[in-house]
PDB file of N, CA and C in Angstrom:
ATOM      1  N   UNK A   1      37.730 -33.285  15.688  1.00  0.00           N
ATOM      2  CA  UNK A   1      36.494 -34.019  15.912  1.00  0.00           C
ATOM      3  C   UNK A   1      35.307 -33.120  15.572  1.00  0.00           C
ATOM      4  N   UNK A   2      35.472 -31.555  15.924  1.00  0.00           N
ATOM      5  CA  UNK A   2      33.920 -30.759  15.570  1.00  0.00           C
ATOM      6  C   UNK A   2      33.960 -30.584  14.435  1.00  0.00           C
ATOM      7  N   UNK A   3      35.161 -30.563  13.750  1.00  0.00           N
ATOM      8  CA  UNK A   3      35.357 -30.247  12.326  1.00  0.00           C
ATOM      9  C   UNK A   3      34.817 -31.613  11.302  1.00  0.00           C
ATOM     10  N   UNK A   4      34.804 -32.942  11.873  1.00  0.00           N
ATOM     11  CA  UNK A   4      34.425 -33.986  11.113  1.00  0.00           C
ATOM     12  C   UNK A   4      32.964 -33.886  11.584  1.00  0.00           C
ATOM     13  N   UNK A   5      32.188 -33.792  12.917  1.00  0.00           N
ATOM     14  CA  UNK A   5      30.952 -33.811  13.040  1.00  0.00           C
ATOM     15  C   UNK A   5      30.213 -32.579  12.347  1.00  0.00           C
ATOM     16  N   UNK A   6      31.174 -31.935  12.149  1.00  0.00           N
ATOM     17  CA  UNK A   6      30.005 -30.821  11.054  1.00  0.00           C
ATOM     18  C   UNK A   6      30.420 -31.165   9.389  1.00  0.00           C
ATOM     19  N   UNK A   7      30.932 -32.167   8.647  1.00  0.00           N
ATOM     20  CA  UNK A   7      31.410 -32.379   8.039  1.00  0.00           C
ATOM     21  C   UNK A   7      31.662 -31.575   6.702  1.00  0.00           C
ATOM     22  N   UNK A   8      33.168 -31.010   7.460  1.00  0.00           N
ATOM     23  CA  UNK A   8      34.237 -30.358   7.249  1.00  0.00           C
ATOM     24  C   UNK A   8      35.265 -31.631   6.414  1.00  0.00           C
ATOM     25  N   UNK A   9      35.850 -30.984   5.292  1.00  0.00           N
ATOM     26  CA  UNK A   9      36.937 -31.821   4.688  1.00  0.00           C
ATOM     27  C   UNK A   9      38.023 -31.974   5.745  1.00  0.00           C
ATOM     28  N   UNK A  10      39.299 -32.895   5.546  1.00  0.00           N
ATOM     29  CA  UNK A  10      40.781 -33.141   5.700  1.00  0.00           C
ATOM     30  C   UNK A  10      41.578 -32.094   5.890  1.00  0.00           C
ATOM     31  N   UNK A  11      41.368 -31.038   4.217  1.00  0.00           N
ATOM     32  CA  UNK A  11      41.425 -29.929   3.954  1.00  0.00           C
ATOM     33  C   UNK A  11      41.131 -28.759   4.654  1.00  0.00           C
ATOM     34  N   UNK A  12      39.975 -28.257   4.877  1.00  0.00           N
ATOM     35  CA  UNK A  12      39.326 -27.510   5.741  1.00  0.00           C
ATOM     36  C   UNK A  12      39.618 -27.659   7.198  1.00  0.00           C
ATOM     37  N   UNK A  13      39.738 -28.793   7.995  1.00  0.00           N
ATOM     38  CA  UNK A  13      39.959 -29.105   9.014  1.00  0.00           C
ATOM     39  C   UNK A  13      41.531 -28.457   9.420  1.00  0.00           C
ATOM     40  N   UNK A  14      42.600 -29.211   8.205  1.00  0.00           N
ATOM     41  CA  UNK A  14      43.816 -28.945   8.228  1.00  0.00           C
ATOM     42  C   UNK A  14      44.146 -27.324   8.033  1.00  0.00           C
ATOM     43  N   UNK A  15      43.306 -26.577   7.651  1.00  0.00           N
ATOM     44  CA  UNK A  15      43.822 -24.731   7.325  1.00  0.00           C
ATOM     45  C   UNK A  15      43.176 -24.238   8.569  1.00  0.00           C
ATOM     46  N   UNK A  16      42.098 -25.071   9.572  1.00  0.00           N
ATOM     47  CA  UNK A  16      41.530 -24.059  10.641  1.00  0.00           C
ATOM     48  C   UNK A  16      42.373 -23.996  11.279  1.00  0.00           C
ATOM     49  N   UNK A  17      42.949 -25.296  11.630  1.00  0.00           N
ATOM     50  CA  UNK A  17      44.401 -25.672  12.809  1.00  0.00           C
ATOM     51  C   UNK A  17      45.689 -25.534  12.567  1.00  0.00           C
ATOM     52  N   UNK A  18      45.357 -25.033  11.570  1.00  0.00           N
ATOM     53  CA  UNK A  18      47.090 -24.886  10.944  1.00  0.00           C
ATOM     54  C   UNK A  18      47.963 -26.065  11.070  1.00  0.00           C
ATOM     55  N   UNK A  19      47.433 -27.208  10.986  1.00  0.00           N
ATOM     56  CA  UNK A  19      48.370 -28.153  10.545  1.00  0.00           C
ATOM     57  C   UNK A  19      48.400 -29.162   9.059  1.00  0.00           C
ATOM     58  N   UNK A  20      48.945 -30.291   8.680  1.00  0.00           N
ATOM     59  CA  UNK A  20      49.515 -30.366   7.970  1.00  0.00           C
ATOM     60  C   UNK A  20      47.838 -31.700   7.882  1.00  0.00           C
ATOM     61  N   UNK A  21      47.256 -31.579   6.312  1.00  0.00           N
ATOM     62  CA  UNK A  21      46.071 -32.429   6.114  1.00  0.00           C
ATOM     63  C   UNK A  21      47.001 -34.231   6.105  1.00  0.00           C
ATOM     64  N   UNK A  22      47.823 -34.158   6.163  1.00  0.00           N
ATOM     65  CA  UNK A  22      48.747 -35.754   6.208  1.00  0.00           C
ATOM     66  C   UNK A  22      48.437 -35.966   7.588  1.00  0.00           C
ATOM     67  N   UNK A  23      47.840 -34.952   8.797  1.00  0.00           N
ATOM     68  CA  UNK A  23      48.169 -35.621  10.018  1.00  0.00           C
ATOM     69  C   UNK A  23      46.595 -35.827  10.397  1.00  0.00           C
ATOM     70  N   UNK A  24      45.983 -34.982   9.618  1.00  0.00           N
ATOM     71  CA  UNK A  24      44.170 -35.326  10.004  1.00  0.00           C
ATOM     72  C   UNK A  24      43.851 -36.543   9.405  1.00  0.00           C
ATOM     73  N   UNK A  25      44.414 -37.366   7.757  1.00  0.00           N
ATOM     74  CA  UNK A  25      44.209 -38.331   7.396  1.00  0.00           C
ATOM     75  C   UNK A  25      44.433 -39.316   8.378  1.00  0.00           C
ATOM     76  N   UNK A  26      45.805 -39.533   9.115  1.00  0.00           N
ATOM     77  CA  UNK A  26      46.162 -40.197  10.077  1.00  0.00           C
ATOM     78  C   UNK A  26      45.692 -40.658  11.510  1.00  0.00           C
ATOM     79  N   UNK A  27      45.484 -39.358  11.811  1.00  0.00           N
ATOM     80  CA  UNK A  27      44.324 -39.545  13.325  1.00  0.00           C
ATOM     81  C   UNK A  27      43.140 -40.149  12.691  1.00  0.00           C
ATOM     82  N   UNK A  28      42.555 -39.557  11.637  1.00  0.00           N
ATOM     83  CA  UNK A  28      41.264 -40.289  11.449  1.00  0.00           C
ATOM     84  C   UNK A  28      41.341 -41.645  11.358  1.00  0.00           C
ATOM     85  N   UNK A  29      42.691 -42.007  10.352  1.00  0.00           N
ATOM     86  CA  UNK A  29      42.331 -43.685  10.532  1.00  0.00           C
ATOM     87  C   UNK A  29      42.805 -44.202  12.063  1.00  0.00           C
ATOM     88  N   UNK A  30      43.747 -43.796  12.800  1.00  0.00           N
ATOM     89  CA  UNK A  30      43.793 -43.915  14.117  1.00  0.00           C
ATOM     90  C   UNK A  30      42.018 -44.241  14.830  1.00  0.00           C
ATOM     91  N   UNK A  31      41.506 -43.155  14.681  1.00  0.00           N
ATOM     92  CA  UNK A  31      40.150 -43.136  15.275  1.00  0.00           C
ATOM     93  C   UNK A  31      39.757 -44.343  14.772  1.00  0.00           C
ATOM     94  N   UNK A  32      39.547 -44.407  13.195  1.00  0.00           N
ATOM     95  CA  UNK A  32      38.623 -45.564  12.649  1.00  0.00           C
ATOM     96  C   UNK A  32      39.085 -46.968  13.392  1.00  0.00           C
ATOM     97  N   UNK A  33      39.977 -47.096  13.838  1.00  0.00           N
ATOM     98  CA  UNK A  33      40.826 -48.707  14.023  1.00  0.00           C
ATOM     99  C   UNK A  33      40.650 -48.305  15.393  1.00  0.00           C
ATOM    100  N   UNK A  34      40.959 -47.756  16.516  1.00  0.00           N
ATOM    101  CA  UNK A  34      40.219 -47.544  18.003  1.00  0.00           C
ATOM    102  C   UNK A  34      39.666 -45.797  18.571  1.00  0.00           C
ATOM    103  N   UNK A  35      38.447 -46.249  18.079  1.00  0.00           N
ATOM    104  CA  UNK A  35      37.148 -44.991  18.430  1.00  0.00           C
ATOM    105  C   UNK A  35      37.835 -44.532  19.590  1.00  0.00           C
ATOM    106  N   UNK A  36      37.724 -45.371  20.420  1.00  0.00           N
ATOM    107  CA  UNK A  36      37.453 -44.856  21.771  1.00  0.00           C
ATOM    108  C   UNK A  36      39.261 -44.089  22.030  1.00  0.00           C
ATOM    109  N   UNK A  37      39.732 -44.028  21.641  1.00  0.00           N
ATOM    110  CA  UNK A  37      40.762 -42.979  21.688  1.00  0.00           C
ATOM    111  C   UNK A  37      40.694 -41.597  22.154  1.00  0.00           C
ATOM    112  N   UNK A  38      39.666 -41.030  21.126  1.00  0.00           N
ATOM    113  CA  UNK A  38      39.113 -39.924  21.450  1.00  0.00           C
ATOM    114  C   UNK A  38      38.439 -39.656  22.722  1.00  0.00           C
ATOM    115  N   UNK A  39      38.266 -40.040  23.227  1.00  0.00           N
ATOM    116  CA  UNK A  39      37.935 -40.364  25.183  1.00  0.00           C
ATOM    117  C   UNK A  39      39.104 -40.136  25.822  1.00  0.00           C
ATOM    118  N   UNK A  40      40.307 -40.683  25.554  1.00  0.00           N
ATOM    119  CA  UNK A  40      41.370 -40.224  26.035  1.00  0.00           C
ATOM    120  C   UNK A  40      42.327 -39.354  25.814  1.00  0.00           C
ATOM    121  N   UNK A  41      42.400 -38.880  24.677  1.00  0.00           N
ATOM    122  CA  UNK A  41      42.865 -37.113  24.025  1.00  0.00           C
ATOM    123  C   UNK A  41      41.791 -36.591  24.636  1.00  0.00           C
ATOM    124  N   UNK A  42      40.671 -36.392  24.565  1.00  0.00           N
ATOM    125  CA  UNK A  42      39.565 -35.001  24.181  1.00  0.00           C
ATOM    126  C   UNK A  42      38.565 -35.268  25.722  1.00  0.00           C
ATOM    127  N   UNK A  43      38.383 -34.432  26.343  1.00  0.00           N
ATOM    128  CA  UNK A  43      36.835 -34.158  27.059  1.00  0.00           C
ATOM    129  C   UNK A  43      35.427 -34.287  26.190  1.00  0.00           C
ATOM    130  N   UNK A  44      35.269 -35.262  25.977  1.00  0.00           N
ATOM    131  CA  UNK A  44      34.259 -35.690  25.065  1.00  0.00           C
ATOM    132  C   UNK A  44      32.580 -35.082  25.740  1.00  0.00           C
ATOM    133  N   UNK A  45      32.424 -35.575  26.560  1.00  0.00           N
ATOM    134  CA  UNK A  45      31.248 -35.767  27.681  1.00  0.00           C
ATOM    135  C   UNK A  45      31.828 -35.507  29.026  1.00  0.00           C
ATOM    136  N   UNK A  46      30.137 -34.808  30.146  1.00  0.00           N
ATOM    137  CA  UNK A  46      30.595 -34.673  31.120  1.00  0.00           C
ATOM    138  C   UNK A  46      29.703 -35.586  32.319  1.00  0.00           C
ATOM    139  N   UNK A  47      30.190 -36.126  32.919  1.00  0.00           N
ATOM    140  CA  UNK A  47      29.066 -36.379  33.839  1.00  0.00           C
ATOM    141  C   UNK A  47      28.524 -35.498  35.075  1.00  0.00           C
ATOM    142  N   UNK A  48      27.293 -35.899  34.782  1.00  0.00           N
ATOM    143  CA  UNK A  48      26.636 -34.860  35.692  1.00  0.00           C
ATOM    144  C   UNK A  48      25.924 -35.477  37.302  1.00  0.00           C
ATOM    145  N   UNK A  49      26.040 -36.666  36.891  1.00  0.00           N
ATOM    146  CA  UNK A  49      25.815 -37.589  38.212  1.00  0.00           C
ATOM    147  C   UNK A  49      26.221 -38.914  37.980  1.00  0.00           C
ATOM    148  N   UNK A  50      25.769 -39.917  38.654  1.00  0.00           N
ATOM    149  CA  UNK A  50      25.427 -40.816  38.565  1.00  0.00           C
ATOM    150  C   UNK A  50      25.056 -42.175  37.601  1.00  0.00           C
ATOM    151  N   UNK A  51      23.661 -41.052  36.916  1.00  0.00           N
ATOM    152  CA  UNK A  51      23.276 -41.648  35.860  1.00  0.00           C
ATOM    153  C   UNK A  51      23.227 -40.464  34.514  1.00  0.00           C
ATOM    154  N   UNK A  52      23.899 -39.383  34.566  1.00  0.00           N
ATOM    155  CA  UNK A  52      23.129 -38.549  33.737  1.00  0.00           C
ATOM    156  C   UNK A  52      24.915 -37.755  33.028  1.00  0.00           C
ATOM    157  N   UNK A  53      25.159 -38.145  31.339  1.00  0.00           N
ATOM    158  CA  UNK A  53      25.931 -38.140  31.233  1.00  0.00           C
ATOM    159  C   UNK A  53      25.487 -37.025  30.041  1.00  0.00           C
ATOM    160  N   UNK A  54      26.603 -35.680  29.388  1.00  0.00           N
ATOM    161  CA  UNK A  54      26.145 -35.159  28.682  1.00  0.00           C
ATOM    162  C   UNK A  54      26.868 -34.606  27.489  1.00  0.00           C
ATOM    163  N   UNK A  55      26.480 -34.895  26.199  1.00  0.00           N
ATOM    164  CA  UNK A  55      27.613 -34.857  25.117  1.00  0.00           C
ATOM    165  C   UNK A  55      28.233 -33.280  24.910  1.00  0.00           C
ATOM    166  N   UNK A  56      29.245 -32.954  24.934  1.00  0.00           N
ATOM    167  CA  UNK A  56      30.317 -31.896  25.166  1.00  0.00           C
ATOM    168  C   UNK A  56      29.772 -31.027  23.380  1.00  0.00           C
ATOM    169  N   UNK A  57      29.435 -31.885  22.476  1.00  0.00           N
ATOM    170  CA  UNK A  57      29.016 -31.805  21.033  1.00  0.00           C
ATOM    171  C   UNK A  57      27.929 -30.768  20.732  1.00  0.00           C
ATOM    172  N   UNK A  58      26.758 -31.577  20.853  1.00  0.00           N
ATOM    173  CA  UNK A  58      25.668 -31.028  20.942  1.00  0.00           C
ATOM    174  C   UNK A  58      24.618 -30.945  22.195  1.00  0.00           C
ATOM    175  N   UNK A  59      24.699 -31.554  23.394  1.00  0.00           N
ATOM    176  CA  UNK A  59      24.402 -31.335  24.573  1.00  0.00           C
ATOM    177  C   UNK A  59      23.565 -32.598  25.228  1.00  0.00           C
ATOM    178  N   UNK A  60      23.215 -32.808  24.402  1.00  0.00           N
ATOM    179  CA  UNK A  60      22.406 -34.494  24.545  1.00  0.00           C
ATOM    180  C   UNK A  60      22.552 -35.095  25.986  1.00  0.00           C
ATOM    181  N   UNK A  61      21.683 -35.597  26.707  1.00  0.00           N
ATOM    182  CA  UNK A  61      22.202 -36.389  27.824  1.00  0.00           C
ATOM    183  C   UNK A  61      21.763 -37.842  27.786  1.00  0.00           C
ATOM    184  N   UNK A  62      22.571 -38.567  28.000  1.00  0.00           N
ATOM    185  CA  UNK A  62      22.640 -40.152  28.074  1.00  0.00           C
ATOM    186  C   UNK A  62      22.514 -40.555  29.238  1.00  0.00           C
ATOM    187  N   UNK A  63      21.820 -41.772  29.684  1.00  0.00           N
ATOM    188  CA  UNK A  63      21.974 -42.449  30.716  1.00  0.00           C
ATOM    189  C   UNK A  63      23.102 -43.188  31.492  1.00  0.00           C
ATOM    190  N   UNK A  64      24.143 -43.923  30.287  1.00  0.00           N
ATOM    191  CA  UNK A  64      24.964 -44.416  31.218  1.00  0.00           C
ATOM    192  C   UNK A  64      26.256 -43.963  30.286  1.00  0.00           C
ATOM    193  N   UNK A  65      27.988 -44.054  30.704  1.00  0.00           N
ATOM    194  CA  UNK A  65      28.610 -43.942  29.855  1.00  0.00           C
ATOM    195  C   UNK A  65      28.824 -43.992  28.509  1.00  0.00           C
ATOM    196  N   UNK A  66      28.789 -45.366  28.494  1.00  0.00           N
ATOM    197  CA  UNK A  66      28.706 -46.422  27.239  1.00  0.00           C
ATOM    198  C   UNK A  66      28.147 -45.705  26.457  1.00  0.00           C
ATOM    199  N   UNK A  67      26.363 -45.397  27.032  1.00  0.00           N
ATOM    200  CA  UNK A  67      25.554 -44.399  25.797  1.00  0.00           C
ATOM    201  C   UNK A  67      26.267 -43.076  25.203  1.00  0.00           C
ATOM    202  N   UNK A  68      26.627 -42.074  26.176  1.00  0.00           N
ATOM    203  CA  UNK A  68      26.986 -40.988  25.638  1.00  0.00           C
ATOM    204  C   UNK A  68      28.365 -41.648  24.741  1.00  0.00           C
ATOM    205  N   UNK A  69      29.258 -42.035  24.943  1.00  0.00           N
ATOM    206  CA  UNK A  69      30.464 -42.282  24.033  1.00  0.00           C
ATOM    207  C   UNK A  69      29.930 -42.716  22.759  1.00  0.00           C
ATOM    208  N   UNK A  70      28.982 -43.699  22.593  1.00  0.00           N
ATOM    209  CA  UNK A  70      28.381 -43.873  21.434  1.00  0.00           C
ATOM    210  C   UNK A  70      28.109 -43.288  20.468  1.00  0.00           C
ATOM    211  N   UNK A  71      27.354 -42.378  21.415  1.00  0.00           N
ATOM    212  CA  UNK A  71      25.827 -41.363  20.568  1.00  0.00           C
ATOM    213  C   UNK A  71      27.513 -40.570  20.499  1.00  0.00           C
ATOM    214  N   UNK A  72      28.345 -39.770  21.227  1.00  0.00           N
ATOM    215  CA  UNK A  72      29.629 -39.386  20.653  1.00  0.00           C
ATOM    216  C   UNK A  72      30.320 -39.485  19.051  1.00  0.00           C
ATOM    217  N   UNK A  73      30.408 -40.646  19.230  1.00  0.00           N
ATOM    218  CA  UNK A  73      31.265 -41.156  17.915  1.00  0.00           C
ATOM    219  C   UNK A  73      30.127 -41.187  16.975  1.00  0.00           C
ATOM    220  N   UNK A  74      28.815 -41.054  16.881  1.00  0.00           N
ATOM    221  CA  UNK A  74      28.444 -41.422  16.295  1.00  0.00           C
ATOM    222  C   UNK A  74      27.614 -39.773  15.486  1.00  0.00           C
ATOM    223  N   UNK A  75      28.676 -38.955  15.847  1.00  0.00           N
ATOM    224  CA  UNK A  75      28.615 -37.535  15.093  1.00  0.00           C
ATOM    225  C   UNK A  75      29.636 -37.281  14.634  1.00  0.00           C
ATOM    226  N   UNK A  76      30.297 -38.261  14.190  1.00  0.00           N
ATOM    227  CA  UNK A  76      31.816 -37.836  13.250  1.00  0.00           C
ATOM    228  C   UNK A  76      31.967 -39.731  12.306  1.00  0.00           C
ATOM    229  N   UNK A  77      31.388 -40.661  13.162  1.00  0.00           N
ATOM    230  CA  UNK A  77      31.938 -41.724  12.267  1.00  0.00           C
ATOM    231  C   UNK A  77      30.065 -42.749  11.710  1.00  0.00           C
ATOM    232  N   UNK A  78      30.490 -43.431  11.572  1.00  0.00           N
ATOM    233  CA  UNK A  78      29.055 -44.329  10.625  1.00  0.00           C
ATOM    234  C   UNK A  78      28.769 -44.682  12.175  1.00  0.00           C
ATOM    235  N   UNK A  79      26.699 -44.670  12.055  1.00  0.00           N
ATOM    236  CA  UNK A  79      26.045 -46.040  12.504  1.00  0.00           C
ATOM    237  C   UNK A  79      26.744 -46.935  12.604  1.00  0.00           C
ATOM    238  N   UNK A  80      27.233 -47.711  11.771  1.00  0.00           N
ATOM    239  CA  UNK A  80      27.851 -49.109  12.360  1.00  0.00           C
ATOM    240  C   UNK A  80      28.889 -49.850  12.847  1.00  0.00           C
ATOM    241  N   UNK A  81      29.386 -48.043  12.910  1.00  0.00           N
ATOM    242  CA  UNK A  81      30.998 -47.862  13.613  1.00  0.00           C
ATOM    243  C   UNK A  81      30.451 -48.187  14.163  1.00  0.00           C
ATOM    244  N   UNK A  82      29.560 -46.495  15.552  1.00  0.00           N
ATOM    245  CA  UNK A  82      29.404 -46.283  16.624  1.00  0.00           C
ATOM    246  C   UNK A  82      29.297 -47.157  17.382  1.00  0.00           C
ATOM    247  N   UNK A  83      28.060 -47.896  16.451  1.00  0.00           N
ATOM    248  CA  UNK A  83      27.527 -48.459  17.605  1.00  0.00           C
ATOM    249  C   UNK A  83      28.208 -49.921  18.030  1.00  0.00           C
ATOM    250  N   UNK A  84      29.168 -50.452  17.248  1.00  0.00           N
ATOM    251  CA  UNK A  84      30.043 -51.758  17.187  1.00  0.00           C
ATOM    252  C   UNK A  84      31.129 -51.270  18.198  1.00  0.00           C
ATOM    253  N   UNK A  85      31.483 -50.162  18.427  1.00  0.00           N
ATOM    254  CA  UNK A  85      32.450 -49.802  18.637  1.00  0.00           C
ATOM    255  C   UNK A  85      32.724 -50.026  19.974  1.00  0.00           C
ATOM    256  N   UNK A  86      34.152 -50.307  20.799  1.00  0.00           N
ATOM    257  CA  UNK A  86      34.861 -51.021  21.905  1.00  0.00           C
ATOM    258  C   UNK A  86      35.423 -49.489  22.248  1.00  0.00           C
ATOM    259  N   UNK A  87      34.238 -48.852  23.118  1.00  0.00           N
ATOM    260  CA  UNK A  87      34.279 -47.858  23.989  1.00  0.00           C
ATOM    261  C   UNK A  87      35.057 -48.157  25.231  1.00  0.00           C
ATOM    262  N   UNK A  88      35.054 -49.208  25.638  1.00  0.00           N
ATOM    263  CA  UNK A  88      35.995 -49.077  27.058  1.00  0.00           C
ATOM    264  C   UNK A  88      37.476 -49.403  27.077  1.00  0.00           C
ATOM    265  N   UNK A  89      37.767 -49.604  25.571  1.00  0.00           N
ATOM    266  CA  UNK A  89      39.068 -50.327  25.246  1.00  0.00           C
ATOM    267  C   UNK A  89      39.823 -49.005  25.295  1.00  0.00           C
ATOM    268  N   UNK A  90      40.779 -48.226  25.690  1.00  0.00           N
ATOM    269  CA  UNK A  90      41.619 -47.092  24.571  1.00  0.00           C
ATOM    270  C   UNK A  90      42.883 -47.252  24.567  1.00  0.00           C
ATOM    271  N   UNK A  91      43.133 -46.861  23.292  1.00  0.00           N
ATOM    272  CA  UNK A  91      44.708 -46.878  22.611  1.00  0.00           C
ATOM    273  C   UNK A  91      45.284 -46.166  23.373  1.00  0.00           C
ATOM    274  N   UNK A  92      46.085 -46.246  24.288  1.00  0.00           N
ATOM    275  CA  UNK A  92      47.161 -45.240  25.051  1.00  0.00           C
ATOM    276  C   UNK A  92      48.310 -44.958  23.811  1.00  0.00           C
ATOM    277  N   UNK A  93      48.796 -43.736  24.045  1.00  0.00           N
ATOM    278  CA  UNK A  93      49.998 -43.303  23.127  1.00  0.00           C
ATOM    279  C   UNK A  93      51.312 -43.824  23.393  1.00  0.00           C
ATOM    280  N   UNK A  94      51.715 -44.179  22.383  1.00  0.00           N
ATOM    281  CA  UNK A  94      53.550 -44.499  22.868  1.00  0.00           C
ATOM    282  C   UNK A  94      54.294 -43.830  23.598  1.00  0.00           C
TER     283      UNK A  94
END
C-alpha cells in the first residue's frame, strides 16, 4: 500500500518485499474490486477519540471513520474509486 501511494511500480514494490510481482498484480485487483479490504489486513488509521480519526499514511486527521478510510484509499487508488467506495463492506479471506 506505501509502495502504491508513493507510486512505486508492481516491479519495484515486488524487489522491496521480496516477493513475486504476479502477487502485487493480484492484491491490487483484489483491492480494486473491494477497497475496503485493506482495513482488514493493514492498520490503516488510528482513532484517537471519538470523533478524531488519523491516517497511519501521511497523518491527516478525519472526523469520522468513513472519512479517514476514504481520504485512505484515496492515496493509492483514483478519486472516483475512493470516494464510491463501500468502506464498511470487507472481503474476509477464505
Amino acid at each position: 500500500i506505501w509502495g502504491w501511494s508513493r507510486g512505486w511500480s508492481a516491479n519495484r514494490i515486488a524487489t522491496a518485499i521480496k516477493i513475486s510481482e504476479r502477487v502485487i498484480w493480484s492484491y491490487k485487483e483484489r483491492v480494486k474490486r473491494s477497497p475496503a479490504v485493506v482495513f482488514y489486513e493493514l492498520s490503516l488509521y488510528i482513532q484517537m477519540d471519538a470523533r478524531k480519526f488519523q491516517c497511519r499514511i501521511c497523518g491527516e486527521i478525519r472526523t469520522t471513520r468513513t472519512k479517514v478510510m476514504r481520504h485512505i484509499l484515496a492515496h493509492f487508488l483514483p478519486d472516483e474509486i475512493a470516494r464510491m467506495a463501500e468502506v464498511n463492506i470487507v472481503e474476509r479471506p477464505l
